[in-house]
PDB file of N, CA and C in Angstrom:
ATOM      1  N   UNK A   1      15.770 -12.928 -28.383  1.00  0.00           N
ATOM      2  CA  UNK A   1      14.834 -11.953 -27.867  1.00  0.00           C
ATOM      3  C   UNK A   1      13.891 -12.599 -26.850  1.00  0.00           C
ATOM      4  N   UNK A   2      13.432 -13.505 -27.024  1.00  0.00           N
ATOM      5  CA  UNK A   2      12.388 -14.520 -26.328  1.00  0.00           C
ATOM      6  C   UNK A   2      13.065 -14.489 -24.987  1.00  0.00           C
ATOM      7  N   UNK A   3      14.593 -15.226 -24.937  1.00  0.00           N
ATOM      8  CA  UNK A   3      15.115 -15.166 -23.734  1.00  0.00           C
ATOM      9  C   UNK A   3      15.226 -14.360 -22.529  1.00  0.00           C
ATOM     10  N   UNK A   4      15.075 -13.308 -23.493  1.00  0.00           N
ATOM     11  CA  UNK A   4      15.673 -11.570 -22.549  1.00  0.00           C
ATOM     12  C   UNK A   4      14.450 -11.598 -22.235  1.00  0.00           C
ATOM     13  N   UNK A   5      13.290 -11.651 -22.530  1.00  0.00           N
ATOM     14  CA  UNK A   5      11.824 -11.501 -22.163  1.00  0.00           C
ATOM     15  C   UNK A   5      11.654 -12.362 -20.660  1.00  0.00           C
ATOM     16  N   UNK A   6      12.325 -13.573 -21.370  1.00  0.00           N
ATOM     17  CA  UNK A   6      11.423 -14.545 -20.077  1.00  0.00           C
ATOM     18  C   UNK A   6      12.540 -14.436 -18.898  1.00  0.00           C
ATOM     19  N   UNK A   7      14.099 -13.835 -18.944  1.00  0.00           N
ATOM     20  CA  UNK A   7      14.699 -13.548 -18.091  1.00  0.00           C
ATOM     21  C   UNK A   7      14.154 -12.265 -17.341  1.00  0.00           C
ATOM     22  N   UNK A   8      13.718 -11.063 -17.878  1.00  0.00           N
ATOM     23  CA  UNK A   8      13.026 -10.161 -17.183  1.00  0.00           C
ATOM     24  C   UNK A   8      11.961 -10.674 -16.442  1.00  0.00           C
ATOM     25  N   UNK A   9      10.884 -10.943 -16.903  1.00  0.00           N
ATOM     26  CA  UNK A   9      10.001 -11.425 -16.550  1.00  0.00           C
ATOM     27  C   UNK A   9       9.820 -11.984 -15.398  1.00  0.00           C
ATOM     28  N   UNK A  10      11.270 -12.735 -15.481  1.00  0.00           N
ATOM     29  CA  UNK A  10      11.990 -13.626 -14.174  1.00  0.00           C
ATOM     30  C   UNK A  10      12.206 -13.099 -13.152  1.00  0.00           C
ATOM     31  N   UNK A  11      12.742 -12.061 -13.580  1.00  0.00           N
ATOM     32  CA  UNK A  11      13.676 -10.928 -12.583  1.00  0.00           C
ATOM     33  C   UNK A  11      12.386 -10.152 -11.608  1.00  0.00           C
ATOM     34  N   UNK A  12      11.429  -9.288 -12.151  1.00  0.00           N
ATOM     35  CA  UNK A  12      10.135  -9.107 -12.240  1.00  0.00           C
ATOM     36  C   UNK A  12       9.249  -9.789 -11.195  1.00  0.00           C
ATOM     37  N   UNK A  13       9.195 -11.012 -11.433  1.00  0.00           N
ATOM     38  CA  UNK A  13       8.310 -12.101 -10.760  1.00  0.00           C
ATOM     39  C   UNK A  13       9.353 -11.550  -9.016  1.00  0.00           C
ATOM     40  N   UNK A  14      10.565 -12.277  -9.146  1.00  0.00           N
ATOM     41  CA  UNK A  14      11.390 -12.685  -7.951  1.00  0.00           C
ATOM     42  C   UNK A  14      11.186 -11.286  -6.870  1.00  0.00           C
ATOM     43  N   UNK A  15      10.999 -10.169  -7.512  1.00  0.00           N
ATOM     44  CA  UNK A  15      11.410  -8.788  -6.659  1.00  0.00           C
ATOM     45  C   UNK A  15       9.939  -8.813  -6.647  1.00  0.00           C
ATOM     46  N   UNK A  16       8.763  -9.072  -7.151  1.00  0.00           N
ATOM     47  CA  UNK A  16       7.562  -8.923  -6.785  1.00  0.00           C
ATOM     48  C   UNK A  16       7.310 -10.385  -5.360  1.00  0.00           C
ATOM     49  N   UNK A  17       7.728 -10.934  -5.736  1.00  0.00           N
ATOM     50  CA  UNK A  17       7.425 -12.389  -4.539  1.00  0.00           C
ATOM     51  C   UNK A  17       8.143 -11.577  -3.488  1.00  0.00           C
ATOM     52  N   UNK A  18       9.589 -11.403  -3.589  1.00  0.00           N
ATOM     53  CA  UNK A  18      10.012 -10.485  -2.318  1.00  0.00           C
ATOM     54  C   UNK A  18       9.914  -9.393  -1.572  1.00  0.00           C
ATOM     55  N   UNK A  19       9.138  -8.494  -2.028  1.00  0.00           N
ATOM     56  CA  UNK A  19       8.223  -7.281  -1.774  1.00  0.00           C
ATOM     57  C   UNK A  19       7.130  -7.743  -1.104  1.00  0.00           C
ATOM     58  N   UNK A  20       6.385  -9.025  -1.192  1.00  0.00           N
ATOM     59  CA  UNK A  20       5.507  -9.382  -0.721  1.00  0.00           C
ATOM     60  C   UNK A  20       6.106 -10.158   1.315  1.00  0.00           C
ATOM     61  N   UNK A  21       7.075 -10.961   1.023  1.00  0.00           N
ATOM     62  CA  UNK A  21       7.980 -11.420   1.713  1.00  0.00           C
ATOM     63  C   UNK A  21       8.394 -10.801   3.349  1.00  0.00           C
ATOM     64  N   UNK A  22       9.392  -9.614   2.653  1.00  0.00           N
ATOM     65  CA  UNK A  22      10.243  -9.394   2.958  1.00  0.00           C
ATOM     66  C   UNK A  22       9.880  -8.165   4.266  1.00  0.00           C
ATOM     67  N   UNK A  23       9.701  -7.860   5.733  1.00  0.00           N
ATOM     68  CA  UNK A  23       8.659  -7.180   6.049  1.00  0.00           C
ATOM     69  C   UNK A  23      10.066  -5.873   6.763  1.00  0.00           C
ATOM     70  N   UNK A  24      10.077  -4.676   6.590  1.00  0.00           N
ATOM     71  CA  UNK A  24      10.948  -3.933   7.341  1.00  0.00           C
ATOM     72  C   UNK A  24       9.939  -3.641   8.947  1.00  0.00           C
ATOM     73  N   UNK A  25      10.858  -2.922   9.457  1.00  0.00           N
ATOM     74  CA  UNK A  25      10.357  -2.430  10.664  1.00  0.00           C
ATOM     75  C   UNK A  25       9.293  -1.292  10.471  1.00  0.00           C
ATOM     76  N   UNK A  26       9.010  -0.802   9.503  1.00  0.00           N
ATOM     77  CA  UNK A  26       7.925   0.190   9.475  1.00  0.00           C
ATOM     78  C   UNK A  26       6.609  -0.617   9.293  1.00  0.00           C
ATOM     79  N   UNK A  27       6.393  -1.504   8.697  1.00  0.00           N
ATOM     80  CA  UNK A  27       5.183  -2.101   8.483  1.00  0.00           C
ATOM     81  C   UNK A  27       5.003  -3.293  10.160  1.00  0.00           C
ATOM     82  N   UNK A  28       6.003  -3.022  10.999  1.00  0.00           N
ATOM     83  CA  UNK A  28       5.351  -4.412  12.104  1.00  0.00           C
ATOM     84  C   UNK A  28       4.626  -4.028  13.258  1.00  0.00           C
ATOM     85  N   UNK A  29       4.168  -2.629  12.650  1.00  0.00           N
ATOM     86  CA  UNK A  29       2.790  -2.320  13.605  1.00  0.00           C
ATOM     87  C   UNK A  29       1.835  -2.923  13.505  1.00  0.00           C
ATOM     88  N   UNK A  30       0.528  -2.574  13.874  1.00  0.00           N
ATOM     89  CA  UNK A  30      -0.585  -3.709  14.060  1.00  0.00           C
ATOM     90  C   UNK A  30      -1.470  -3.642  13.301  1.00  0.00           C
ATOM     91  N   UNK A  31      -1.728  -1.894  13.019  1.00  0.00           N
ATOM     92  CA  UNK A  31      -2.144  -1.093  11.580  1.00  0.00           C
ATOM     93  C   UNK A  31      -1.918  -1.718  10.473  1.00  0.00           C
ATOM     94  N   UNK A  32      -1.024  -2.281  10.051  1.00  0.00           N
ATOM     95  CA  UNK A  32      -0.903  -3.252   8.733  1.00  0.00           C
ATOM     96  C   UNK A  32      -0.711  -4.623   8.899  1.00  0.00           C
ATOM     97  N   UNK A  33      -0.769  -5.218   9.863  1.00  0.00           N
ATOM     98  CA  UNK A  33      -0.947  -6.675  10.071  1.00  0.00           C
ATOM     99  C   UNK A  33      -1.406  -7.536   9.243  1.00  0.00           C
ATOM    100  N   UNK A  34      -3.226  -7.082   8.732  1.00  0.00           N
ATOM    101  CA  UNK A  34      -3.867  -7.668   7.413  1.00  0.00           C
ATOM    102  C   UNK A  34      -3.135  -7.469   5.991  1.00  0.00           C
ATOM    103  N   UNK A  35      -2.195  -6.283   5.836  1.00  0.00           N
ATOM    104  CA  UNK A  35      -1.424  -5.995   4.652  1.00  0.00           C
ATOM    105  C   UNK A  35      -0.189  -6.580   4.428  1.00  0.00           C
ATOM    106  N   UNK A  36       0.347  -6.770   5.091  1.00  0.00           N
ATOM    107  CA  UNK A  36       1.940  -7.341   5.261  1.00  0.00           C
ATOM    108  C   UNK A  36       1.834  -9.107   4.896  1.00  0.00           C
ATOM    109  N   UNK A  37       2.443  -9.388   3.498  1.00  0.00           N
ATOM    110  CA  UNK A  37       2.242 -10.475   2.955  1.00  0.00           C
ATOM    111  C   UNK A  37       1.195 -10.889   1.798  1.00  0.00           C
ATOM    112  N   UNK A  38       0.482  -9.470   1.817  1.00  0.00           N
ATOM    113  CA  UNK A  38      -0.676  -9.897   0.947  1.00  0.00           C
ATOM    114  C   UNK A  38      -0.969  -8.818  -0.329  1.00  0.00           C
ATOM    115  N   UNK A  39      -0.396  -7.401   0.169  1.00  0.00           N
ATOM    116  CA  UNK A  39      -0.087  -6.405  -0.690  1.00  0.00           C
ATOM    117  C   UNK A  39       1.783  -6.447  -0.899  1.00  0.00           C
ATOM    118  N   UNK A  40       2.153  -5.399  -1.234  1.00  0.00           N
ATOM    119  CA  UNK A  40       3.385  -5.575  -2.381  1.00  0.00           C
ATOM    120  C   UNK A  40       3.953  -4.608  -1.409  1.00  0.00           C
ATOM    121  N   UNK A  41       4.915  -4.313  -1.123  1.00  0.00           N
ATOM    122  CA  UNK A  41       6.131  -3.545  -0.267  1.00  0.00           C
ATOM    123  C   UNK A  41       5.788  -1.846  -1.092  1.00  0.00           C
ATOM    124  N   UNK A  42       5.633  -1.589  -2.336  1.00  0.00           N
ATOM    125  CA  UNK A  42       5.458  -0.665  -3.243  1.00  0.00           C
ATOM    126  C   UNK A  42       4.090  -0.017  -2.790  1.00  0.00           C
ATOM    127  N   UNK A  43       3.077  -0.760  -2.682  1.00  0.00           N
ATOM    128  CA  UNK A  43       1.745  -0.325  -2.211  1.00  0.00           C
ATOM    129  C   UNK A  43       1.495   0.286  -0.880  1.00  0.00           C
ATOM    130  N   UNK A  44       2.473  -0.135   0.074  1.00  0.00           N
ATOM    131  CA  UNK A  44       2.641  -0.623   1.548  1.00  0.00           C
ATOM    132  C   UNK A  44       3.279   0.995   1.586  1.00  0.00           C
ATOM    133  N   UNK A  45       4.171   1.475   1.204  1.00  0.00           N
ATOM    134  CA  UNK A  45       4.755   2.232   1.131  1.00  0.00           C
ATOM    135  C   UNK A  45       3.889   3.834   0.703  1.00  0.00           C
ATOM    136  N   UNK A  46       3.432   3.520  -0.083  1.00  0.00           N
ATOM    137  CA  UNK A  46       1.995   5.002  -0.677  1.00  0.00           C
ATOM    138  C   UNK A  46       1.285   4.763   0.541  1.00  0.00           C
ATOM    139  N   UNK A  47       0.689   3.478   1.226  1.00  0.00           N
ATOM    140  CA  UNK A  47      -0.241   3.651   2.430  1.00  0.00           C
ATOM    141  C   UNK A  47       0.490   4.553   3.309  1.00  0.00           C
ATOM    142  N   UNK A  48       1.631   4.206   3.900  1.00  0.00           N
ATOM    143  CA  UNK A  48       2.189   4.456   5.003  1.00  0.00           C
ATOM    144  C   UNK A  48       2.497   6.302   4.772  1.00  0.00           C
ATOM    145  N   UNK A  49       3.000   6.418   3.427  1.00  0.00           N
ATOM    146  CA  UNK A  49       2.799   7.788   2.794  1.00  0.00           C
ATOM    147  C   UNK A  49       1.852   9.337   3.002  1.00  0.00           C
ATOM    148  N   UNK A  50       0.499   8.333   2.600  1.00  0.00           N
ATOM    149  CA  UNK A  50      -0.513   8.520   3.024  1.00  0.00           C
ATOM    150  C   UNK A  50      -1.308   8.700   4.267  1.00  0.00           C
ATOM    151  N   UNK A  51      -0.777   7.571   5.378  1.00  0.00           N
ATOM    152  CA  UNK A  51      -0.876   7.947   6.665  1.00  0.00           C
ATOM    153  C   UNK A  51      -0.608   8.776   7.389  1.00  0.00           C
ATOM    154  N   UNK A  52       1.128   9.218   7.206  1.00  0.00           N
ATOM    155  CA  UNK A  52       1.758  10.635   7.406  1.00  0.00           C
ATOM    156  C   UNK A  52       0.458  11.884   7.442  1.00  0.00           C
ATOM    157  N   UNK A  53      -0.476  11.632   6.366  1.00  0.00           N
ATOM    158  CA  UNK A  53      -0.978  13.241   5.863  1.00  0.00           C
ATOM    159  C   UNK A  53      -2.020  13.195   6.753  1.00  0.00           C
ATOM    160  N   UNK A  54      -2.349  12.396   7.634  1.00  0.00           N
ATOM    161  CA  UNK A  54      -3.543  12.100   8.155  1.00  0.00           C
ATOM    162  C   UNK A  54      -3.460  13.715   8.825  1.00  0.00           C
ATOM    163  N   UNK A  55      -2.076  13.925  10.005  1.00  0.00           N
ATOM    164  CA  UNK A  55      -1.843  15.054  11.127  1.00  0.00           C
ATOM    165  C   UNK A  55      -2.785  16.625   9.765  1.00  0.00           C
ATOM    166  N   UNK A  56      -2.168  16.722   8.577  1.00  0.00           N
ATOM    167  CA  UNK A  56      -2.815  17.747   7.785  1.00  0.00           C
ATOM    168  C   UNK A  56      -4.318  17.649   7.460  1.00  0.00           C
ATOM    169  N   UNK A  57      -4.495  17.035   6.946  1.00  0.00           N
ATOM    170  CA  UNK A  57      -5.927  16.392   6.699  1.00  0.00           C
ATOM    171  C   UNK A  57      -7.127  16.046   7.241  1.00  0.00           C
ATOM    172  N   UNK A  58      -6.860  15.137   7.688  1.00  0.00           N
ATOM    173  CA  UNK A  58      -8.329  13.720   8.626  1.00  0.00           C
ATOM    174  C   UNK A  58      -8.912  13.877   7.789  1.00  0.00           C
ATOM    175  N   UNK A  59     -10.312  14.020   8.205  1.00  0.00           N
ATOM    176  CA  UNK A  59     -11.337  13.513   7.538  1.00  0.00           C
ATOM    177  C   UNK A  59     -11.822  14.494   6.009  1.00  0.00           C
ATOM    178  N   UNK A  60     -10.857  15.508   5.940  1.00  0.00           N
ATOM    179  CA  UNK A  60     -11.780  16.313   5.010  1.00  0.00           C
ATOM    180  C   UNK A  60     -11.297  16.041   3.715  1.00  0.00           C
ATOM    181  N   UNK A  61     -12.024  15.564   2.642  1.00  0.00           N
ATOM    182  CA  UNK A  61     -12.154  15.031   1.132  1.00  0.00           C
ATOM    183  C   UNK A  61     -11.513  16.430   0.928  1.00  0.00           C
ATOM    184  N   UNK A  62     -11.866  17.168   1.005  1.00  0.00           N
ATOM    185  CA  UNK A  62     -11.722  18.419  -0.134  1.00  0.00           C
ATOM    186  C   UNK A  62     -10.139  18.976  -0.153  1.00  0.00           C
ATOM    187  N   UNK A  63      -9.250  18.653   0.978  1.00  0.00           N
ATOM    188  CA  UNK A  63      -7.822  18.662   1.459  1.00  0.00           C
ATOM    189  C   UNK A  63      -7.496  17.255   0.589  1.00  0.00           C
ATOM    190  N   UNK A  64      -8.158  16.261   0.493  1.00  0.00           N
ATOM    191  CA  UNK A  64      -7.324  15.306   0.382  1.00  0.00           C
ATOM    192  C   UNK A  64      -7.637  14.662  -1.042  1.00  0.00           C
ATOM    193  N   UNK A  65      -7.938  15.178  -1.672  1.00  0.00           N
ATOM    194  CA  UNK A  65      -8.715  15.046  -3.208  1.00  0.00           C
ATOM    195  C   UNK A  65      -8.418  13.454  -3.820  1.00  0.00           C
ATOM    196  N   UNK A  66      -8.455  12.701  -2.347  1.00  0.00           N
ATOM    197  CA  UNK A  66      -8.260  11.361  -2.769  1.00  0.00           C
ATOM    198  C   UNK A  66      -7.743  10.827  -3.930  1.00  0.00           C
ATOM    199  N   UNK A  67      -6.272  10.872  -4.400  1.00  0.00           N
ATOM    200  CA  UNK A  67      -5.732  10.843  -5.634  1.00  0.00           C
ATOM    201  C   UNK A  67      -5.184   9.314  -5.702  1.00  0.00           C
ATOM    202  N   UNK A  68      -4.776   9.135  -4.270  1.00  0.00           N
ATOM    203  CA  UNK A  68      -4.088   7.769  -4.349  1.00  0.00           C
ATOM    204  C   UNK A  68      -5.302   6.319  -4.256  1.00  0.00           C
ATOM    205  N   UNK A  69      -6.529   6.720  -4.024  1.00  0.00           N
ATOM    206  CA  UNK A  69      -7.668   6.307  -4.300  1.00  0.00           C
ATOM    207  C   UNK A  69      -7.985   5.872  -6.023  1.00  0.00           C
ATOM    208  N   UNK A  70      -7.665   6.920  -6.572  1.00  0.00           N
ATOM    209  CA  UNK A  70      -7.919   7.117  -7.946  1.00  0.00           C
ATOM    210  C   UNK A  70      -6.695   6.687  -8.768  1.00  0.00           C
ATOM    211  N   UNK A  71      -5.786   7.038  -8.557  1.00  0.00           N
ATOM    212  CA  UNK A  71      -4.670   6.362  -9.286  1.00  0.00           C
ATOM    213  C   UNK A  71      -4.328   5.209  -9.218  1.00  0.00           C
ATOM    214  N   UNK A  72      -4.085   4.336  -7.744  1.00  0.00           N
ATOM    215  CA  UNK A  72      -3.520   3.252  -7.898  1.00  0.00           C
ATOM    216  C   UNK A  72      -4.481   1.766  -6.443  1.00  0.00           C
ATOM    217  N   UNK A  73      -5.699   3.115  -6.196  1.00  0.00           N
ATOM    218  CA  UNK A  73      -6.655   1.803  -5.715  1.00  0.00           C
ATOM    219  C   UNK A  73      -6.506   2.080  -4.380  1.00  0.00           C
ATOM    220  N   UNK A  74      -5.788   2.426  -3.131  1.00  0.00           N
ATOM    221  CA  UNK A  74      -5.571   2.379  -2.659  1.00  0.00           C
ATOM    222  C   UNK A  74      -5.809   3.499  -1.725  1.00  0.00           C
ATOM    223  N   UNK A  75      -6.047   3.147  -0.261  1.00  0.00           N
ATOM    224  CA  UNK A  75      -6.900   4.052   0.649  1.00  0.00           C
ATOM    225  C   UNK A  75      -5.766   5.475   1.037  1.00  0.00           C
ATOM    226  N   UNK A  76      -6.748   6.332   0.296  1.00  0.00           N
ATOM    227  CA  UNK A  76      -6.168   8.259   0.555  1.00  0.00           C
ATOM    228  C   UNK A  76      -5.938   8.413   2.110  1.00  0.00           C
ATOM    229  N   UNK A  77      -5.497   9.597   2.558  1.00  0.00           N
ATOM    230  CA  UNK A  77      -6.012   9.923   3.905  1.00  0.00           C
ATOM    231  C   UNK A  77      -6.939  10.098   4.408  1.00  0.00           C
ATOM    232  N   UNK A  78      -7.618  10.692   3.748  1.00  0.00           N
ATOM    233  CA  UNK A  78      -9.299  11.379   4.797  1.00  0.00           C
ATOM    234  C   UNK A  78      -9.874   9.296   5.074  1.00  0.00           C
ATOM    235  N   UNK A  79      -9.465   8.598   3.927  1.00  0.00           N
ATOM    236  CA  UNK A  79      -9.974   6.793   4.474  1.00  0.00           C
ATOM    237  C   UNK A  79      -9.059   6.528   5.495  1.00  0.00           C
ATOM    238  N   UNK A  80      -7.779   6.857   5.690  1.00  0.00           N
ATOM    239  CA  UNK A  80      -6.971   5.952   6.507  1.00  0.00           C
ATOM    240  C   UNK A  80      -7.022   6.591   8.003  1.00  0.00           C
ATOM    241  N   UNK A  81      -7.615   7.875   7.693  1.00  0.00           N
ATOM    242  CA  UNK A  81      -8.270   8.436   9.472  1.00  0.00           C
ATOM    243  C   UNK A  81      -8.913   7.903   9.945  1.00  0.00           C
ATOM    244  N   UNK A  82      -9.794   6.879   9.506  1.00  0.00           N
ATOM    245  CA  UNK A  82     -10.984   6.073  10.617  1.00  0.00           C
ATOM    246  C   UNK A  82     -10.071   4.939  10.922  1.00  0.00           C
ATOM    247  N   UNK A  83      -8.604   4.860  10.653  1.00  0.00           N
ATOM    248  CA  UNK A  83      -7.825   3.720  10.945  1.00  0.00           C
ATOM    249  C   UNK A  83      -6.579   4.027  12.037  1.00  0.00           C
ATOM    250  N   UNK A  84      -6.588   5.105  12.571  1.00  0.00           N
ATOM    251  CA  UNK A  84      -5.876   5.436  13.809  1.00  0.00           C
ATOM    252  C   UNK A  84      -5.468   4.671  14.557  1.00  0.00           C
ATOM    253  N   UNK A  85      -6.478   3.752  15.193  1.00  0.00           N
ATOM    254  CA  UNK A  85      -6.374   3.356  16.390  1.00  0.00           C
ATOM    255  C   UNK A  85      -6.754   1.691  16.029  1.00  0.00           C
ATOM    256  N   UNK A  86      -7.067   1.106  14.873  1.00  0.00           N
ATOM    257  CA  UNK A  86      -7.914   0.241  14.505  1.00  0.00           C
ATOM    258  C   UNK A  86      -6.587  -0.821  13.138  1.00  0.00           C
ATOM    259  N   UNK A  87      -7.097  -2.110  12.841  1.00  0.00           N
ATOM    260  CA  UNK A  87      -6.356  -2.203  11.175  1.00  0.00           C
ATOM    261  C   UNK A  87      -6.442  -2.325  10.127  1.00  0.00           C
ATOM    262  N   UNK A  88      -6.050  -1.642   9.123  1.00  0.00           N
ATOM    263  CA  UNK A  88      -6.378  -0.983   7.852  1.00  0.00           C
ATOM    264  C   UNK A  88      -7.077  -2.600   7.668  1.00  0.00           C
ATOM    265  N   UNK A  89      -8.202  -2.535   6.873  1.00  0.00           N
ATOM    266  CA  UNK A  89      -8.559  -4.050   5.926  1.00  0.00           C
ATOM    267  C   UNK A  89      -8.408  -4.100   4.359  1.00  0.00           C
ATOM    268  N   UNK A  90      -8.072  -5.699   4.659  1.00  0.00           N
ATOM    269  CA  UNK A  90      -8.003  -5.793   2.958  1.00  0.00           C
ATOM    270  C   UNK A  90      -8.202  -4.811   1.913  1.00  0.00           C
ATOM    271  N   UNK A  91      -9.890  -5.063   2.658  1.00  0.00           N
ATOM    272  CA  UNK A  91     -10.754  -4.707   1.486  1.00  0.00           C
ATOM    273  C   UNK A  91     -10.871  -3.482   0.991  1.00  0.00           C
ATOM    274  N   UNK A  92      -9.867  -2.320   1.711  1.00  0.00           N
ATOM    275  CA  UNK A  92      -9.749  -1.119   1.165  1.00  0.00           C
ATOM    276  C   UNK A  92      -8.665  -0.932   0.049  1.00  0.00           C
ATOM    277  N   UNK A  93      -8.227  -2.355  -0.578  1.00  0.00           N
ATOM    278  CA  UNK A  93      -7.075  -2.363  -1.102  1.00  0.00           C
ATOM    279  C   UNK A  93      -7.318  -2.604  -2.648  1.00  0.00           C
ATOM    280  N   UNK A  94      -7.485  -2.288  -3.690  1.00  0.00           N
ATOM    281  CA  UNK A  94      -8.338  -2.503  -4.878  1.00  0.00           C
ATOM    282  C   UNK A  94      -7.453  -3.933  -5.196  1.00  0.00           C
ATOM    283  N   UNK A  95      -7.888  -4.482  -5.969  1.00  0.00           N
ATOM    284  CA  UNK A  95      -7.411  -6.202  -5.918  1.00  0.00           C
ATOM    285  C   UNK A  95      -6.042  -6.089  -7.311  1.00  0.00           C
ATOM    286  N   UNK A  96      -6.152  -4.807  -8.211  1.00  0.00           N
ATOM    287  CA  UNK A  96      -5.273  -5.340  -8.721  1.00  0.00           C
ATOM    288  C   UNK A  96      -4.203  -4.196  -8.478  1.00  0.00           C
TER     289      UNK A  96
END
């Protein structure tokens, strides 16, 4: 049992290091420059998600009931509208 643990675990680790890694062509804009290598391919992916909704949304909270804020840390749309033209930072990224 121990084994199967620390082989997952293994497995786990390797696809998390490579998510971090591994960069496709959607993230080699300039917009995620600070993100690419430092957040997880999984996270990267809800941003970019999220960016999409900007055209519905922008700035208004009440459209965008900031969920992905609340669930998993990470900047909603009505936040990623002041990032148009600019690149997302770290620090909008909750640390865990």
């Amino acid at each position: 049992m121990n084994n199967l643990l620390i082989l997952q675990h293994n497995e786990i680790k390797t696809s998390f290091e490579m998510s971090l890694h591994v960069v496709t062509h959607t993230f080699n804009s300039s917009l995620y420059k600070r993100l690419v290598g430092v957040v997880s391919k999984y996270a990267l992916m809800h941003i970019v998600k999220e960016f999409n909704k900007i055209k519905l949304i922008g700035f208004d909270k009440k459209k965008c009931d900031c969920v992905l804020r609340h669930t998993h840390g990470l900047p909603c749309a009505c936040e990623l509208a002041r990032y148009v033209v600019s690149v997302i930072l770290l620090n909008e990224v909750y640390v865990m």
